[in-house]
Protein backbone atom coordinates (compact mmCIF):
# COMPACT_ATOMS: atom_id res chain seq x y z
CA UNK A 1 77.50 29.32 21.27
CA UNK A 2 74.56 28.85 19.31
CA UNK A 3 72.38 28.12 22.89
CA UNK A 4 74.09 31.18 24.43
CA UNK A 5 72.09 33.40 21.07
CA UNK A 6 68.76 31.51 21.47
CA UNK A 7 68.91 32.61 25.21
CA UNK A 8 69.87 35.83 24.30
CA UNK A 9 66.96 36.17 21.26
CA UNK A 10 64.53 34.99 24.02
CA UNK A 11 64.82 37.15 26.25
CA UNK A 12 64.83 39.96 23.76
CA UNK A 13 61.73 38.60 22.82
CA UNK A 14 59.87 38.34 26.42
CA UNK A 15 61.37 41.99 26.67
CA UNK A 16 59.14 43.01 23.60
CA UNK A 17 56.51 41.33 24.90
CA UNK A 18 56.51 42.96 28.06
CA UNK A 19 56.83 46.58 26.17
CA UNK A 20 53.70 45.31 24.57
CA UNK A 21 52.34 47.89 21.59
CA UNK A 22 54.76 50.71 23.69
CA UNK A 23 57.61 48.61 21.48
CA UNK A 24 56.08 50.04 18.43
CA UNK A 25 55.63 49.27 14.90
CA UNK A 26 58.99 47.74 14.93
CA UNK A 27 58.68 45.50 18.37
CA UNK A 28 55.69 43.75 16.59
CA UNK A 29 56.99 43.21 13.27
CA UNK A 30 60.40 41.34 15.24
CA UNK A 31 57.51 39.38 16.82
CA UNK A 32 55.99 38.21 13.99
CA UNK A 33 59.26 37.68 11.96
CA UNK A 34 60.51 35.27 15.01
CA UNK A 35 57.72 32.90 13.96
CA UNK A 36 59.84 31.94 11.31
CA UNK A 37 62.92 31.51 13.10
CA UNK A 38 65.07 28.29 12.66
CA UNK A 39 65.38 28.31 16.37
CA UNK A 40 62.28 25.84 18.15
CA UNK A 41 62.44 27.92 21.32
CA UNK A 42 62.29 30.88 19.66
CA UNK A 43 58.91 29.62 17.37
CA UNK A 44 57.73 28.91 20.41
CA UNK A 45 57.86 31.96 22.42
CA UNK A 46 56.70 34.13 19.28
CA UNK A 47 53.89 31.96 19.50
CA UNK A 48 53.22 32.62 23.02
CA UNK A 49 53.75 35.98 22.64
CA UNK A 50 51.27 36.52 19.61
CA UNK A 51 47.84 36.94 21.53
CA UNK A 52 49.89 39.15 24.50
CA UNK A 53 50.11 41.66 21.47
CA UNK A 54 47.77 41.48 18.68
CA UNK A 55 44.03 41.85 18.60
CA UNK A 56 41.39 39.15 17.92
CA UNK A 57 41.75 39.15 14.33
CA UNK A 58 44.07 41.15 13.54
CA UNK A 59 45.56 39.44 10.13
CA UNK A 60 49.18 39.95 10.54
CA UNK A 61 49.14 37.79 13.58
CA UNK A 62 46.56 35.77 12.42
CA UNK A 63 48.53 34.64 9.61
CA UNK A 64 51.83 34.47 11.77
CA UNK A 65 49.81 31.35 14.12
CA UNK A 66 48.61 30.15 11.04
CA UNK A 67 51.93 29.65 10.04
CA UNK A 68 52.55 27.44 12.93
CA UNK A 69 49.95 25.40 12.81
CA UNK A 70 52.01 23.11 10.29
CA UNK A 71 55.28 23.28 12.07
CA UNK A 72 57.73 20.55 12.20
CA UNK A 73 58.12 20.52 16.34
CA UNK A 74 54.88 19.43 18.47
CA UNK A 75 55.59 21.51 20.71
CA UNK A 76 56.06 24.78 18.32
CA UNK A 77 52.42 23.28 17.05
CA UNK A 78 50.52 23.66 20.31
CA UNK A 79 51.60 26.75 20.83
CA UNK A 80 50.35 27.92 17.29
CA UNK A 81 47.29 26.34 18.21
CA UNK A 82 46.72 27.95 21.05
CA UNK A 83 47.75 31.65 19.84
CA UNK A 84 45.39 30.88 16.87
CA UNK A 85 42.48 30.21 18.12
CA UNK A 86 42.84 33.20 20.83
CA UNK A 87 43.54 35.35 17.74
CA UNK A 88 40.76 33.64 14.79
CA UNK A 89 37.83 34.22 14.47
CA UNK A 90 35.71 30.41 15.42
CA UNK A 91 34.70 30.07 11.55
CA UNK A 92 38.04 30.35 10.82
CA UNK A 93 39.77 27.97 13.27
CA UNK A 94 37.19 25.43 12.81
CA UNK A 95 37.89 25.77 8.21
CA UNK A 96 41.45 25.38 9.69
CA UNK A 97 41.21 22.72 11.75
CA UNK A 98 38.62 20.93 8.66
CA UNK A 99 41.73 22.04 6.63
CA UNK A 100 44.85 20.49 8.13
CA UNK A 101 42.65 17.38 9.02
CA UNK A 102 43.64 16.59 5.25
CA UNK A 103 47.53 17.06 6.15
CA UNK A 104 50.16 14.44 5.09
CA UNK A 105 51.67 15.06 8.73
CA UNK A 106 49.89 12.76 11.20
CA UNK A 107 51.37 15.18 13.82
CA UNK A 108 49.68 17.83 12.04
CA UNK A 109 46.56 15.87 11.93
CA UNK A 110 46.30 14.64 15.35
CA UNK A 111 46.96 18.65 17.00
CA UNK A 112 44.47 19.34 14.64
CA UNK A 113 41.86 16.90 15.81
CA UNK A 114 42.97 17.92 19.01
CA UNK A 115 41.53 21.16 18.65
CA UNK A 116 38.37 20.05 17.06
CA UNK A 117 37.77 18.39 19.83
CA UNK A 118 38.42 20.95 22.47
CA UNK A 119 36.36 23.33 20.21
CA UNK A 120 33.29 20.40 20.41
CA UNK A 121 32.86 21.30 24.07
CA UNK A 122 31.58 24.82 22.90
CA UNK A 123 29.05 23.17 20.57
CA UNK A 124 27.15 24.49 17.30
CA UNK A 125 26.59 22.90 13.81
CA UNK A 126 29.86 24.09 12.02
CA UNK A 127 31.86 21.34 15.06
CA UNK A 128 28.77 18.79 14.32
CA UNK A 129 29.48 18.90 10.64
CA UNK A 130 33.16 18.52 10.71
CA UNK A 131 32.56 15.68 13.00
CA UNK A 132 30.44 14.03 10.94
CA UNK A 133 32.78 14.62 7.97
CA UNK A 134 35.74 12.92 10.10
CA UNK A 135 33.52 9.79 9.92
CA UNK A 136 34.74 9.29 6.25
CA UNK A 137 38.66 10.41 7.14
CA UNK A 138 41.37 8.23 5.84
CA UNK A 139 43.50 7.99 9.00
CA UNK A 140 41.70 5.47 11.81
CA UNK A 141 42.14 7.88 14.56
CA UNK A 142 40.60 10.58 13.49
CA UNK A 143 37.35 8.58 12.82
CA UNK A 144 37.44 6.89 16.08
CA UNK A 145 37.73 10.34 17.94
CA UNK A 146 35.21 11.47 15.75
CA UNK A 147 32.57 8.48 16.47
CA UNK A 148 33.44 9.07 20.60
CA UNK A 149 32.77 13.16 20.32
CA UNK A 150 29.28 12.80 18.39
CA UNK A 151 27.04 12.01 20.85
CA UNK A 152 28.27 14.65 23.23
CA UNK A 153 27.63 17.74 21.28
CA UNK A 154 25.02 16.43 18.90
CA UNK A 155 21.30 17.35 19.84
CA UNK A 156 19.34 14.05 20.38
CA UNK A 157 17.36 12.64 17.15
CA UNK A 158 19.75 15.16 15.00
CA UNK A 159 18.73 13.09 11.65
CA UNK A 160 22.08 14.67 9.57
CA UNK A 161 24.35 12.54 12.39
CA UNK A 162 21.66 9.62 13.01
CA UNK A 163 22.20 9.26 9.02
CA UNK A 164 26.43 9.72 8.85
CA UNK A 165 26.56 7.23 11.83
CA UNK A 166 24.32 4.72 9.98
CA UNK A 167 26.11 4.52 7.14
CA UNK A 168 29.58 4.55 8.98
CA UNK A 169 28.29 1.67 10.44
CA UNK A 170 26.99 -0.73 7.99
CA UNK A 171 30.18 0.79 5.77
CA UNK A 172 31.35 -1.68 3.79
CA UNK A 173 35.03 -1.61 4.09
CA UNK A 174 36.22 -2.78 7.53
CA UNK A 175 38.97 -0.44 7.74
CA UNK A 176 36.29 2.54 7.95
């Protein structure tokens, strides 16, 4: 019974979706409330649907992905991710990504890394510096990733990396 209602809610939900902004006021606010559903599948397809409705930046939905970004399922998490940063502004994925880097969840930290590193492939200082500042992470993966990425977005002689790489390197604890 309880699959039979998820079906049910998800189509309900696709059907907003397709109505778009038509569904008014009242469409949009079901929307965002079904990122908080107890139901995975329906997480999931709010999170999908988030960027089909809302604006760039638009902080209802904003705050809806952000929401997600820390959810128990994987799957539920990528989905977040990827409604986020079609809805954030850069600044503001890239303070969230910095953000959840710091999460107890290694789930959490590894979707996170995830997107700093698809983020890398666009480039710029804010990506550099949270690199660098992975160097010095806790959690082993994250600082490998982080030593692999650095020399593909960072401009040759950069003397901010040259230095966090140095001293990553002669670090004296091992585990670093």
């Amino acid at each position: 019974q309880l699959g039979a209602s998820c079906d049910r809610r998800r189509r309900a939900l696709a059907a907003l979706v397709t109505l778009g902004r038509r569904g008014g006021e009242s469409g949009l606010a079901a929307v965002l409330a079904c990122a908080t559903d107890a139901e995975v599948p329906i997480r999931h397809a709010a999170a999908a649907a988030l960027p089909r409705l809302f604006e760039r930046g638009e902080p209802r939905a904003v705050g809806a992905a952000t929401s997600l970004l820390t959810d128990t399922e994987e799957s539920v998490r990528r989905a977040g991710w990827e409604a986020f940063i079609e809805l954030a502004q850069r600044p503001q994925v890239l303070a969230s990504v910095c953000g959840l880097l710091a999460d107890g969840d290694p789930g959490v930290r590894r979707s996170a890394m995830e997107v700093l590193v698809r983020e890398s492939h666009s480039g710029g200082e804010a990506v550099v510096m949270a690199l660098v500042a992975c160097l010095e992470h806790p959690d082993t993966e994250i600082r490998s990733t982080a030593t692999q990425i650095l020399p593909d977005v960072t401009q040759r002689g950069d003397r901010k990396v040259i230095v966090a790489l140095l001293a990553f390197l002669e670090h004296k604890d091992p585990g670093v």
